[in-house]
C-alpha atoms as a PDB file:
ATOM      1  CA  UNK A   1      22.768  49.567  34.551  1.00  0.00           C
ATOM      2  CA  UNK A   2      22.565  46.343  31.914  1.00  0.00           C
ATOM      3  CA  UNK A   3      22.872  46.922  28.819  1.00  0.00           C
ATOM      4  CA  UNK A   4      22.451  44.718  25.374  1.00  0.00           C
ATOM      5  CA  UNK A   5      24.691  46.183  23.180  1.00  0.00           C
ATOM      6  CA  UNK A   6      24.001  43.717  19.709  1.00  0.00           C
ATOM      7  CA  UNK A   7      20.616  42.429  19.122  1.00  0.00           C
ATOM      8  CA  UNK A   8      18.180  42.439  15.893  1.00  0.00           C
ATOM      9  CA  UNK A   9      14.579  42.925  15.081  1.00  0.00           C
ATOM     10  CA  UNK A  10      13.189  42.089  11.637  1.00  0.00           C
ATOM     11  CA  UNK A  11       9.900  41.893  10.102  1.00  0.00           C
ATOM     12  CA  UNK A  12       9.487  39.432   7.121  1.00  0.00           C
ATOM     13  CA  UNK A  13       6.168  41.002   6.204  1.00  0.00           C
ATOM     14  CA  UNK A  14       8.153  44.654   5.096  1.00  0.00           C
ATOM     15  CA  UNK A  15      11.456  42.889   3.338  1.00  0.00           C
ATOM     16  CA  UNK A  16      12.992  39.433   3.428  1.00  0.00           C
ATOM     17  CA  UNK A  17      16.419  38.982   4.911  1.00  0.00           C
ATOM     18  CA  UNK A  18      18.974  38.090   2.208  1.00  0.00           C
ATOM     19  CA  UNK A  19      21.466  36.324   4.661  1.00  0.00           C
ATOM     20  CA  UNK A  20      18.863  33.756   5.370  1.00  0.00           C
ATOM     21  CA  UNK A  21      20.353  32.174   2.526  1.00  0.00           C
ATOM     22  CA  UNK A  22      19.346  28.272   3.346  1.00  0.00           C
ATOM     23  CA  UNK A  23      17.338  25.740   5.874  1.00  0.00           C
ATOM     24  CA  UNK A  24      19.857  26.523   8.737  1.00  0.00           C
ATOM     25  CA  UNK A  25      17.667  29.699   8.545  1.00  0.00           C
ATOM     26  CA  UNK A  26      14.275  28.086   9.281  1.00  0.00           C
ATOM     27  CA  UNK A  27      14.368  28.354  13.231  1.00  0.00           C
ATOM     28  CA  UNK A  28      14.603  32.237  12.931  1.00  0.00           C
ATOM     29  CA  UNK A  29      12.402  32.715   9.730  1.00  0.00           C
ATOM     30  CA  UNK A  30       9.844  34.448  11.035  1.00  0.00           C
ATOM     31  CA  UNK A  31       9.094  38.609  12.130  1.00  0.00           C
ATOM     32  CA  UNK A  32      10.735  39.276  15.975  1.00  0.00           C
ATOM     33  CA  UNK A  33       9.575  42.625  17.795  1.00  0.00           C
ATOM     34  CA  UNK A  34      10.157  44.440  20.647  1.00  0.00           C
ATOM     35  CA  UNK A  35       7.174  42.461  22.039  1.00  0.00           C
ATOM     36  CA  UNK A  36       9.233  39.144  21.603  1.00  0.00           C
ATOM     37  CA  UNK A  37      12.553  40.619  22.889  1.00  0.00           C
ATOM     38  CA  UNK A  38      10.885  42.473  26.237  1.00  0.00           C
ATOM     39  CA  UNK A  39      10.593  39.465  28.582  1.00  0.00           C
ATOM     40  CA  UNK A  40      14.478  38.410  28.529  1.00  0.00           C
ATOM     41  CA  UNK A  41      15.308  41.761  28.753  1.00  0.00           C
ATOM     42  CA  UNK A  42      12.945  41.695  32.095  1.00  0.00           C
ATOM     43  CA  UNK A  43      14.060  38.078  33.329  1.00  0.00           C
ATOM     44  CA  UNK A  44      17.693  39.167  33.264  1.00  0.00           C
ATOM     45  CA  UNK A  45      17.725  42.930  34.243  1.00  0.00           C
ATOM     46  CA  UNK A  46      18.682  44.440  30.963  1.00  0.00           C
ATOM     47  CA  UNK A  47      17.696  48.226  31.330  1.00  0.00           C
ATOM     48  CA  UNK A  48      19.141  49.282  27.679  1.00  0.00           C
ATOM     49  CA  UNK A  49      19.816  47.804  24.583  1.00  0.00           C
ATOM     50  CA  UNK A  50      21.284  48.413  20.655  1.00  0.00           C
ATOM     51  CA  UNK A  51      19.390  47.392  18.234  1.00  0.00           C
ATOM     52  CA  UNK A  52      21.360  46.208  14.763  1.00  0.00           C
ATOM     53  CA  UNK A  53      20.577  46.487  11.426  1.00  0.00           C
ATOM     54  CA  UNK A  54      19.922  43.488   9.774  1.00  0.00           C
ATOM     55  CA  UNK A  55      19.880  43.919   6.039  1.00  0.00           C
ATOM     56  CA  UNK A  56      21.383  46.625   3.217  1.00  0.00           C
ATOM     57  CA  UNK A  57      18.543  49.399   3.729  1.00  0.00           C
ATOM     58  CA  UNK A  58      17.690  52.463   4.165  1.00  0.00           C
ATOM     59  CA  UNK A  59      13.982  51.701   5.008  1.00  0.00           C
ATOM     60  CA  UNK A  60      15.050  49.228   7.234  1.00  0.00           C
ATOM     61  CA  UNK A  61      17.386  51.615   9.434  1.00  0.00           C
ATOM     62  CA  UNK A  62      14.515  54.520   9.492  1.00  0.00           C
ATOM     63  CA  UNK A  63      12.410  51.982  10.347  1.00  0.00           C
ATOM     64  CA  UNK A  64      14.598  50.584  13.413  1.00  0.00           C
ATOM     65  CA  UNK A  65      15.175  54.523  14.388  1.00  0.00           C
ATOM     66  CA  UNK A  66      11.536  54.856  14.603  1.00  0.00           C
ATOM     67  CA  UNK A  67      11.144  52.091  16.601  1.00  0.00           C
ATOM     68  CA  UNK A  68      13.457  53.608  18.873  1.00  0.00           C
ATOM     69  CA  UNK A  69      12.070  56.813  18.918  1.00  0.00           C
ATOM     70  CA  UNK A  70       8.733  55.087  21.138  1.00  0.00           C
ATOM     71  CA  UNK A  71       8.705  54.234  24.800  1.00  0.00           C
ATOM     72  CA  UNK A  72      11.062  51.966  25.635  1.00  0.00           C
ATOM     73  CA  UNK A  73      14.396  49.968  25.871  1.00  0.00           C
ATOM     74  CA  UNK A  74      15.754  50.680  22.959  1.00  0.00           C
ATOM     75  CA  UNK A  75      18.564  53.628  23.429  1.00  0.00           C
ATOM     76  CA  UNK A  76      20.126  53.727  19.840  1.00  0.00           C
ATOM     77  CA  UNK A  77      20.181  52.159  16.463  1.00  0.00           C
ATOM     78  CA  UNK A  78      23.400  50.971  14.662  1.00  0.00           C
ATOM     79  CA  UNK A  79      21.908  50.927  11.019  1.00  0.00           C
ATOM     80  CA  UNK A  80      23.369  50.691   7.890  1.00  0.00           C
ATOM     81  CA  UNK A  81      24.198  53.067   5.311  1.00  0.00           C
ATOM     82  CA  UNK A  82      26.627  52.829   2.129  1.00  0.00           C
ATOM     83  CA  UNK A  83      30.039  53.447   2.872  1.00  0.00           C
ATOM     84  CA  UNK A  84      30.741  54.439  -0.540  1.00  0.00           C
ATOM     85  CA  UNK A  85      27.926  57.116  -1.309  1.00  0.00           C
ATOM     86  CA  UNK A  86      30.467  60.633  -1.969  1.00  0.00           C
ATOM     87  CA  UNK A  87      27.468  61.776  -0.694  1.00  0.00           C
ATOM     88  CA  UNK A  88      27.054  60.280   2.787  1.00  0.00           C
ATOM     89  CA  UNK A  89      27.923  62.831   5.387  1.00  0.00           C
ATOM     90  CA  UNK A  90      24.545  65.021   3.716  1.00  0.00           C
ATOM     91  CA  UNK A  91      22.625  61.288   4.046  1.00  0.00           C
ATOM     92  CA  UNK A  92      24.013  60.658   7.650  1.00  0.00           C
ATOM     93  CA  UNK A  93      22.525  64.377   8.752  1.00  0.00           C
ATOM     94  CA  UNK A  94      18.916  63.731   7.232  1.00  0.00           C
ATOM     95  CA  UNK A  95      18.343  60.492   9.240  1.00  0.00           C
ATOM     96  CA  UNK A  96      16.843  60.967  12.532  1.00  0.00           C
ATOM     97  CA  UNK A  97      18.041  60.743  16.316  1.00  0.00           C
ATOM     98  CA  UNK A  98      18.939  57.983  17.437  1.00  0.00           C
ATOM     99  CA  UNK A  99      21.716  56.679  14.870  1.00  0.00           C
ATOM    100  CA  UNK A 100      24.902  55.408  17.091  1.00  0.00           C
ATOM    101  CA  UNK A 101      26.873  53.852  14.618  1.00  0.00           C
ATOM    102  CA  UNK A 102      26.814  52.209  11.155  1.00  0.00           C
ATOM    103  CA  UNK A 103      27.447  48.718  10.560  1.00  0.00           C
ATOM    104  CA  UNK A 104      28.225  47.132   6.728  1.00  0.00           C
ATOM    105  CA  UNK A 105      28.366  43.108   6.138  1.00  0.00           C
ATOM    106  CA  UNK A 106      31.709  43.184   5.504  1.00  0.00           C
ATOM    107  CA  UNK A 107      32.012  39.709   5.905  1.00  0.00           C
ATOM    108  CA  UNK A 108      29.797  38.784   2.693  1.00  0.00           C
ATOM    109  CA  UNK A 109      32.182  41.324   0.152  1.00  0.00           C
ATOM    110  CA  UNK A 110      34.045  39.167  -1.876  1.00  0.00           C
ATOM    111  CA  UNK A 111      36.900  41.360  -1.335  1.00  0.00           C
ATOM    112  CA  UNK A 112      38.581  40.648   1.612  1.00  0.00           C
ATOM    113  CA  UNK A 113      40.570  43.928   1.856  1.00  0.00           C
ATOM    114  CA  UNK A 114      37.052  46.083   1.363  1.00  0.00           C
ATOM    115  CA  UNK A 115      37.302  48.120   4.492  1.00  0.00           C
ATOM    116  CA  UNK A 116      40.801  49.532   3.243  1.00  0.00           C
ATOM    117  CA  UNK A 117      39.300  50.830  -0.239  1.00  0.00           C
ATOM    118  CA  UNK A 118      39.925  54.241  -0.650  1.00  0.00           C
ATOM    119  CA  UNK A 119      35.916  54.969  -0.990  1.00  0.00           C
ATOM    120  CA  UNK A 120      35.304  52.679   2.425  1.00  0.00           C
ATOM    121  CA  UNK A 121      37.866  54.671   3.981  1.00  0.00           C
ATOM    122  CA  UNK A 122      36.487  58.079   2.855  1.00  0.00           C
ATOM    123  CA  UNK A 123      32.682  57.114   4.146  1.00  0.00           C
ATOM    124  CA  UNK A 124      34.911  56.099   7.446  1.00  0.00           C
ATOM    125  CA  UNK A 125      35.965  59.129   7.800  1.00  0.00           C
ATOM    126  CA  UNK A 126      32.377  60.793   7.299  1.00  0.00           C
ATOM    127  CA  UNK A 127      31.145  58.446  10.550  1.00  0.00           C
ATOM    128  CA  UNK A 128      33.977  60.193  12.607  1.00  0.00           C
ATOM    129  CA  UNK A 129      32.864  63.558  11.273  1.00  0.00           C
ATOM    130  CA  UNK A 130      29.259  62.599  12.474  1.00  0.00           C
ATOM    131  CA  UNK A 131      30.320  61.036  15.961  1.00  0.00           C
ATOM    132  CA  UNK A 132      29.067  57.779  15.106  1.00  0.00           C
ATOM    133  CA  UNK A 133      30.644  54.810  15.684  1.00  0.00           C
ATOM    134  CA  UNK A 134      30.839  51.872  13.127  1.00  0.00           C
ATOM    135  CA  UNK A 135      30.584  48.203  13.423  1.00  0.00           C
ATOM    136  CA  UNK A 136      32.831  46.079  12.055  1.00  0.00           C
ATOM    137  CA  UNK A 137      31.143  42.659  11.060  1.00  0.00           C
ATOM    138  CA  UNK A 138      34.477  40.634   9.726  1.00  0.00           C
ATOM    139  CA  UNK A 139      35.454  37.345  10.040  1.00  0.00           C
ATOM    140  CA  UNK A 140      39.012  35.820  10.788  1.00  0.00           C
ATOM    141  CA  UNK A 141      39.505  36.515   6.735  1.00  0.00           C
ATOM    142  CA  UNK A 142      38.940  40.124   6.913  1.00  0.00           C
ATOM    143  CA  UNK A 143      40.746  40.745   9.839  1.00  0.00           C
ATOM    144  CA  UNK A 144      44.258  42.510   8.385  1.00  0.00           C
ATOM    145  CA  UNK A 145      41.381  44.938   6.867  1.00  0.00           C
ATOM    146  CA  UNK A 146      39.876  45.988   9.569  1.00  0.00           C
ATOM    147  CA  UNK A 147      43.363  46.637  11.520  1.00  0.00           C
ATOM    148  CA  UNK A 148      44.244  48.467   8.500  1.00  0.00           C
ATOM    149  CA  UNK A 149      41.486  50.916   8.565  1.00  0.00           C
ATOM    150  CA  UNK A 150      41.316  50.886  12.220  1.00  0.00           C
ATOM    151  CA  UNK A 151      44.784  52.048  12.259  1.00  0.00           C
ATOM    152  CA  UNK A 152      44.356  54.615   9.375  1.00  0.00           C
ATOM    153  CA  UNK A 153      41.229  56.347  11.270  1.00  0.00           C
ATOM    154  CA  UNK A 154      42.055  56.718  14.709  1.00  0.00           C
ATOM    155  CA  UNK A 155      39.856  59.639  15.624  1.00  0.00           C
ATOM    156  CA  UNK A 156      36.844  57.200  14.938  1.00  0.00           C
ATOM    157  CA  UNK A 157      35.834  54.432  17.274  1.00  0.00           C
ATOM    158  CA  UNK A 158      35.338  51.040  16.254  1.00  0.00           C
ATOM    159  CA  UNK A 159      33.596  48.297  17.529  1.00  0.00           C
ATOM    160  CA  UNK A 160      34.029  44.460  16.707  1.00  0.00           C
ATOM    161  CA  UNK A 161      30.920  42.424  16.582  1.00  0.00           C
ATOM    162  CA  UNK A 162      31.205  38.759  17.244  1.00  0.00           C
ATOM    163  CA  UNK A 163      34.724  38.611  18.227  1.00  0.00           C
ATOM    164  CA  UNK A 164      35.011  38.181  14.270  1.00  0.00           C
ATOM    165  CA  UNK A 165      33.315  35.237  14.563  1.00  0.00           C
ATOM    166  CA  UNK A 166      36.241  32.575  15.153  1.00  0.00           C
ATOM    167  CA  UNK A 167      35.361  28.623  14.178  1.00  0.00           C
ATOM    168  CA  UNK A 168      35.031  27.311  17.510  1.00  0.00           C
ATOM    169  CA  UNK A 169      33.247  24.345  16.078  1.00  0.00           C
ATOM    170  CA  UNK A 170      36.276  23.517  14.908  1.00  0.00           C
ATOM    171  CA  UNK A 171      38.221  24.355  17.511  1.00  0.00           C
ATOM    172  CA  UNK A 172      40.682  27.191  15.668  1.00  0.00           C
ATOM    173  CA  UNK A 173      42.705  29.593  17.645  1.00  0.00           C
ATOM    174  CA  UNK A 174      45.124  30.915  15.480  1.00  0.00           C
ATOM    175  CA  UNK A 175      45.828  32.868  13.641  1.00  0.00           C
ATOM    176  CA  UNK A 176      42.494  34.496  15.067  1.00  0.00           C
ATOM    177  CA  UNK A 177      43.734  34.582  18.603  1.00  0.00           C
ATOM    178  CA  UNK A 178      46.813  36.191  17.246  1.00  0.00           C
ATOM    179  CA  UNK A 179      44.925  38.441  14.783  1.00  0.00           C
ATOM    180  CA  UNK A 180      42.896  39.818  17.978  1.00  0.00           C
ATOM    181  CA  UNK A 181      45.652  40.592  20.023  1.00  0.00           C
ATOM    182  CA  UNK A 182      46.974  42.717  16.971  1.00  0.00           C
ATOM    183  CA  UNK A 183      43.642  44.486  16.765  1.00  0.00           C
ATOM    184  CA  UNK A 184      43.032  45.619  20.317  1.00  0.00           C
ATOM    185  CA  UNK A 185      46.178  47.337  20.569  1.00  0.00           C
ATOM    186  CA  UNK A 186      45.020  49.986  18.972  1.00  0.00           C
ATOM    187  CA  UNK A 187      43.450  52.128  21.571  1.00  0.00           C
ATOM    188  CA  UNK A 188      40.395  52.984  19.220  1.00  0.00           C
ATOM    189  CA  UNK A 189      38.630  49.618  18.687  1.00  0.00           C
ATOM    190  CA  UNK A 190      36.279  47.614  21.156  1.00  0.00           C
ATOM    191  CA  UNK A 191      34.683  44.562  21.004  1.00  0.00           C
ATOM    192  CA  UNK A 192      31.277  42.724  21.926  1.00  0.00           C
ATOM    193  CA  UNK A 193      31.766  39.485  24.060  1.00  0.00           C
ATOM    194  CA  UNK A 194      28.621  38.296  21.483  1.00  0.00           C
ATOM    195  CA  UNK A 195      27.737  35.741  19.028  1.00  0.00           C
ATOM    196  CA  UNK A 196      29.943  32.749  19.610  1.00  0.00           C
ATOM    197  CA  UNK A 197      27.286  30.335  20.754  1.00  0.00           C
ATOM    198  CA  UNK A 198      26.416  30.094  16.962  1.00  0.00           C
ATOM    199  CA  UNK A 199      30.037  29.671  15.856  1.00  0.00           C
ATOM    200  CA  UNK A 200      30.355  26.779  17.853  1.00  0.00           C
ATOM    201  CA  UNK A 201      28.422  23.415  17.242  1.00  0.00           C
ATOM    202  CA  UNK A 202      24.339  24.549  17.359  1.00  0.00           C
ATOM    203  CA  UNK A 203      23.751  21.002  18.488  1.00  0.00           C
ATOM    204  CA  UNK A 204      26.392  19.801  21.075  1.00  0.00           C
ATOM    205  CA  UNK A 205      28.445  22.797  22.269  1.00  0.00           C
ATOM    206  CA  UNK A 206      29.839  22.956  26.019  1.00  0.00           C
ATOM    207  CA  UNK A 207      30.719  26.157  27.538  1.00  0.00           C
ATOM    208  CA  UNK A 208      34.449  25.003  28.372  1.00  0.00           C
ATOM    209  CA  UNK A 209      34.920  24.732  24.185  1.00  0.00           C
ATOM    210  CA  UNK A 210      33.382  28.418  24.137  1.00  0.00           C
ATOM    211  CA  UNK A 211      34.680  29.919  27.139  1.00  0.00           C
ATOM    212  CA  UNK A 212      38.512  30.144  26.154  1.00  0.00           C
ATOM    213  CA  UNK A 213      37.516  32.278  23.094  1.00  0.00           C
ATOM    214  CA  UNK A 214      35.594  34.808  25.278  1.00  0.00           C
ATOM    215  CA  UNK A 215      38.655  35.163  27.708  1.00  0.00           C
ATOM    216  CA  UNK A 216      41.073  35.872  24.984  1.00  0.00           C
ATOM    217  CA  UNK A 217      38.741  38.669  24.061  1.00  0.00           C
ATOM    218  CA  UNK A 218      38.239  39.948  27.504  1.00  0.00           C
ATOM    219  CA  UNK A 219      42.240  39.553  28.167  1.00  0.00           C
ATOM    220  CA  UNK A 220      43.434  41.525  24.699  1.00  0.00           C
ATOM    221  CA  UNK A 221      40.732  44.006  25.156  1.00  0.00           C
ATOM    222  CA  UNK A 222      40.678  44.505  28.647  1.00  0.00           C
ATOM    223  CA  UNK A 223      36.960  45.194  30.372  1.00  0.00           C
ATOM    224  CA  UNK A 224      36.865  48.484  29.795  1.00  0.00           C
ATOM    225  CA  UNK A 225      36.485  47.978  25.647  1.00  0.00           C
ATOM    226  CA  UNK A 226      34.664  45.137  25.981  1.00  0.00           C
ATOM    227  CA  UNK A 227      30.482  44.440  25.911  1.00  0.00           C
ATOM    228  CA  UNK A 228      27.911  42.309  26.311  1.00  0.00           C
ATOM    229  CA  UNK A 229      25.978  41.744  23.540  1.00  0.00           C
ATOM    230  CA  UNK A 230      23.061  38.844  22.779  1.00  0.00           C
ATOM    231  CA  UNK A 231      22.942  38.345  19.142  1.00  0.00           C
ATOM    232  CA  UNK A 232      19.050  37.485  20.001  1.00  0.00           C
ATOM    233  CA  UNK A 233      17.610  36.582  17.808  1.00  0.00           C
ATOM    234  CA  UNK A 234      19.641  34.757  15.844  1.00  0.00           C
ATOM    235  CA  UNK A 235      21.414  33.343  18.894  1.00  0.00           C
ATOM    236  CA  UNK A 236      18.527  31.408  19.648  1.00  0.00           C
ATOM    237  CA  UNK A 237      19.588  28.936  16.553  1.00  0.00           C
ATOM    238  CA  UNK A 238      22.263  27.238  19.410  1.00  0.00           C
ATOM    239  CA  UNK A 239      21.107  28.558  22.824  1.00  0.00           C
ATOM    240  CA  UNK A 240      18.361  30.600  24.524  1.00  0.00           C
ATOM    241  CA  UNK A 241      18.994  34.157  25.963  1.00  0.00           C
ATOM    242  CA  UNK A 242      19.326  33.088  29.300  1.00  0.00           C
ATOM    243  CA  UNK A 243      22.119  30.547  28.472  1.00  0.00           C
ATOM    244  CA  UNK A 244      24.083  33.625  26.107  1.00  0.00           C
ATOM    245  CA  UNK A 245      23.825  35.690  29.443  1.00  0.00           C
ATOM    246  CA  UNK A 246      24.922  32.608  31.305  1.00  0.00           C
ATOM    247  CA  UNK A 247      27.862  32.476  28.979  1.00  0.00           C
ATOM    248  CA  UNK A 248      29.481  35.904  29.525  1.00  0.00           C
ATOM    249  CA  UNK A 249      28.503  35.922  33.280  1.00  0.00           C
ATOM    250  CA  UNK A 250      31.276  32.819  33.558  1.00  0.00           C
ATOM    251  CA  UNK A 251      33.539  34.404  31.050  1.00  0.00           C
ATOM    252  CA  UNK A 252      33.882  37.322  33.298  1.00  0.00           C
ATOM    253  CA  UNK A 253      33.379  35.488  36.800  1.00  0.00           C
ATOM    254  CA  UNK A 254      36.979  36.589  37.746  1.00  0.00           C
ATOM    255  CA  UNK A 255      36.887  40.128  37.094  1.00  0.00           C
ATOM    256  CA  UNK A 256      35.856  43.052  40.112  1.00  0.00           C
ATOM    257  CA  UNK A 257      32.594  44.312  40.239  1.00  0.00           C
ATOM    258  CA  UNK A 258      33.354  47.510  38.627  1.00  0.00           C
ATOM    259  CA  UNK A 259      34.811  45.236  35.366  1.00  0.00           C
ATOM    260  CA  UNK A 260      31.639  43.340  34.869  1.00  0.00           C
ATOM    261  CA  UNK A 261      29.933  46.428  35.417  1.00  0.00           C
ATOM    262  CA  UNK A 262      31.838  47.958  32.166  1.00  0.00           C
ATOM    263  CA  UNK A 263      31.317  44.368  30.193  1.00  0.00           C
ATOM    264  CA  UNK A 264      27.794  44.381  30.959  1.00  0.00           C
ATOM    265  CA  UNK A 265      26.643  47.794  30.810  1.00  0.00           C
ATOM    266  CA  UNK A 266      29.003  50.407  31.388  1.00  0.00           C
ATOM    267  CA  UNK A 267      31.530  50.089  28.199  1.00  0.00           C
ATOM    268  CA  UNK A 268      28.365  50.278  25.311  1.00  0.00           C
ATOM    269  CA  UNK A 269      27.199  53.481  27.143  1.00  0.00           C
ATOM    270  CA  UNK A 270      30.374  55.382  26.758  1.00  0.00           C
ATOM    271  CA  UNK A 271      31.646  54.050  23.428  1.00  0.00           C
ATOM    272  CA  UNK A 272      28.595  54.755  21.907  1.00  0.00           C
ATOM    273  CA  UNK A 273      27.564  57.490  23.666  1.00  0.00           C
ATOM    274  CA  UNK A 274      23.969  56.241  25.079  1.00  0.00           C
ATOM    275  CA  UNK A 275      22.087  57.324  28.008  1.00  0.00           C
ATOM    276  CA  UNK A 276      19.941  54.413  29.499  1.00  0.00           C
ATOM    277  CA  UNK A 277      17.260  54.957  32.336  1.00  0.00           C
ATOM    278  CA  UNK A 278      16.008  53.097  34.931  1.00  0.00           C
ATOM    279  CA  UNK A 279      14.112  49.990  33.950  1.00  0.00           C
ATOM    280  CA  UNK A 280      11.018  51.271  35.955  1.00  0.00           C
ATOM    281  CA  UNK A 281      10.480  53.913  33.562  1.00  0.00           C
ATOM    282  CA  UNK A 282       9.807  51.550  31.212  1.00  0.00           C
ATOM    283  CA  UNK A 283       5.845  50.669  31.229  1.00  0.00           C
ATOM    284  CA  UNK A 284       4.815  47.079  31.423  1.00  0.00           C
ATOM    285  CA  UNK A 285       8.877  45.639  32.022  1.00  0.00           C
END
C-alpha cells in the first residue's frame, strides 16, 4: 500500500486561487484533475491519496468531497472550514463523508500566534470532537503557535504539512531544526516528508542541499509519524513527480522495510483513519 498523503486539485474555471498572488504562479495557472494526477499515481504505484484544499471555501471542499465520493484514488479530503465559526461542530456534521481533517493557511494570518487564539483553539477542539484531524500549514514563524496549541489539545491529532516549510534556498537550519525537534515531542503531531523541493532553489537545487532537511524530519519524528506526501501540483514549479518520489525514496534509503512502509503508506492510513484498496480496483490505472 502507497499512499499520497498531500496533493491538490483546482479548477480555475469555478474560483481563482488567491495564493497565486504573482508570475512565480504562471507554471501552475491553469485547472489540474484527477485526469492529470492519475498517470504518476500509476507510474509510481500510489494506490491512495489525500487530496488538500486549496483555497478559503466551502464550495471548494464540497466540491473536493464529491470528487472523492466517485471511483477512484482518492480516499479522503482535508478541506477547509473556519476555525472560528461558534458554530462549526453543527457545519462539520452537515458536510459529507469523506472529510479527514481540516486544514487553515495559517501561514498567510498576519498574526503569528493565530492558532493559540482562544476562538482557533475552541474550533480545535470541535475537530477532536468530530475525529478529524487538522493540518497545520505554518512556517518557521508560526512555529511556537502551533506547539502551543498542539500541546493545549492533545486528544486531537495534528499533522505538519511541509515540514513548515524551512528556507533551504538559503540554507537555514536553525532555529527551524530546533523548533522541529520541540514539536515532535509531543506524541500527538505528525508530519509529511512533502513540499521542500519548492523551498529550495526552483532552478538549481541538488538533492544533498534538500536531503539533510528531510532526515531531520524523519529523525525527530521517527517513521512511524511521518508521510509521504507530493505537493503535486504545485511541486511541479521545481521538480516533476517522479523526482519528489525520488526525493523521499533517498531520504528514507536507510530505514527497514517496515519504516518506509509507514513513510510511504502506512502512517497517513492510521493517522487519518483511511482505508485504501488495491490499485486494481481502480478502472483504467
Amino acid at each position: 500500500m502507497r499512499i499520497d498523503a498531500h496533493h491538490h486539485l483546482w479548477d480555475l474555471n469555478r474560483r481563482a486561487q488567491p495564493w497565486m498572488d504573482g508570475p512565480w504562479a504562471d507554471p501552475i495557472r491553469r485547472t489540474y484533475t484527477l485526469a492529470d494526477l492519475t498517470p504518476h499515481l500509476t507510474g509510481h504505484g500510489i494506490d491512495g491519496t489525500l487530496l488538500v484544499q486549496s483555497s478559503s471555501s466551502y464550495e471548494e471542499t464540497a466540491e473536493l468531497l464529491a470528487l472523492a465520493a466517485g471511483e477512484g484514488p482518492l480516499a479522503g479530503v482535508v478541506g477547509w472550514a473556519d476555525l472560528r465559526d461558534p458554530a462549526l461542530a453543527e457545519v462539520l456534521t452537515a458536510l459529507p463523508a469523506g472529510l479527514v481533517g481540516i486544514r487553515h493557511q495559517v501561514q498567510d494570518e498576519p498574526d503569528p500566534d493565530w492558532l493559540t487564539r482562544p476562538d482557533v483553539l475552541r474550533g480545535l477542539g470541535a475537530l477532536a470532537d468530530a475525529g478529524l484531524v487538522y493540518d497545520l500549514l505554518v512556517t518557521p514563524r508560526e512555529l511556537p503557535a502551533a506547539q502551543a496549541a498542539v500541546r493545549a489539545l492533545p486528544q486531537l491529532a495534528f499533522v505538519l504539512d511541509h515540514a513548515a516549510k524551512p528556507a533551504v534556498a538559503q540554507g537555514d537550519w536553525q532555529p527551524w531544526a530546533a523548533a522541529i525537534t520541540a514539536l515532535a515531542a509531543l506524541p500527538n503531531v505528525s508530519c509529511k516528508l512533502s513540499g521542500l523541493v519548492t523551498e529550495a532553489d526552483w532552478e538549481a537545487w541538488r538533492p544533498q542541499q534538500i536531503l539533510p532537511y528531510a532526515r531531520h524530519v524523519l529523525d525527530a519524528f521517527g517513521p512511524g509519524r511521518v508521510m509521504f506526501g507530493s505537493d503535486w501540483p504545485v511541486c511541479t514549479l521545481a521538480a516533476g513527480y517522479e523526482d519528489v518520489i525520488a526525493l523521499a525514496e533517498s531520504a528514507t534509503s536507510q530505514l527497514d522495510g517496515a519504516e518506509r512502509a509507514a513513510v510511504f503508506g502506512g502512517t497517513a492510513a492510521r493517522v487519518y483513519g483511511v482505508v485504501v484498496p488495491p490499485s486494481a480496483e481502480f478502472p483504467g490505472r
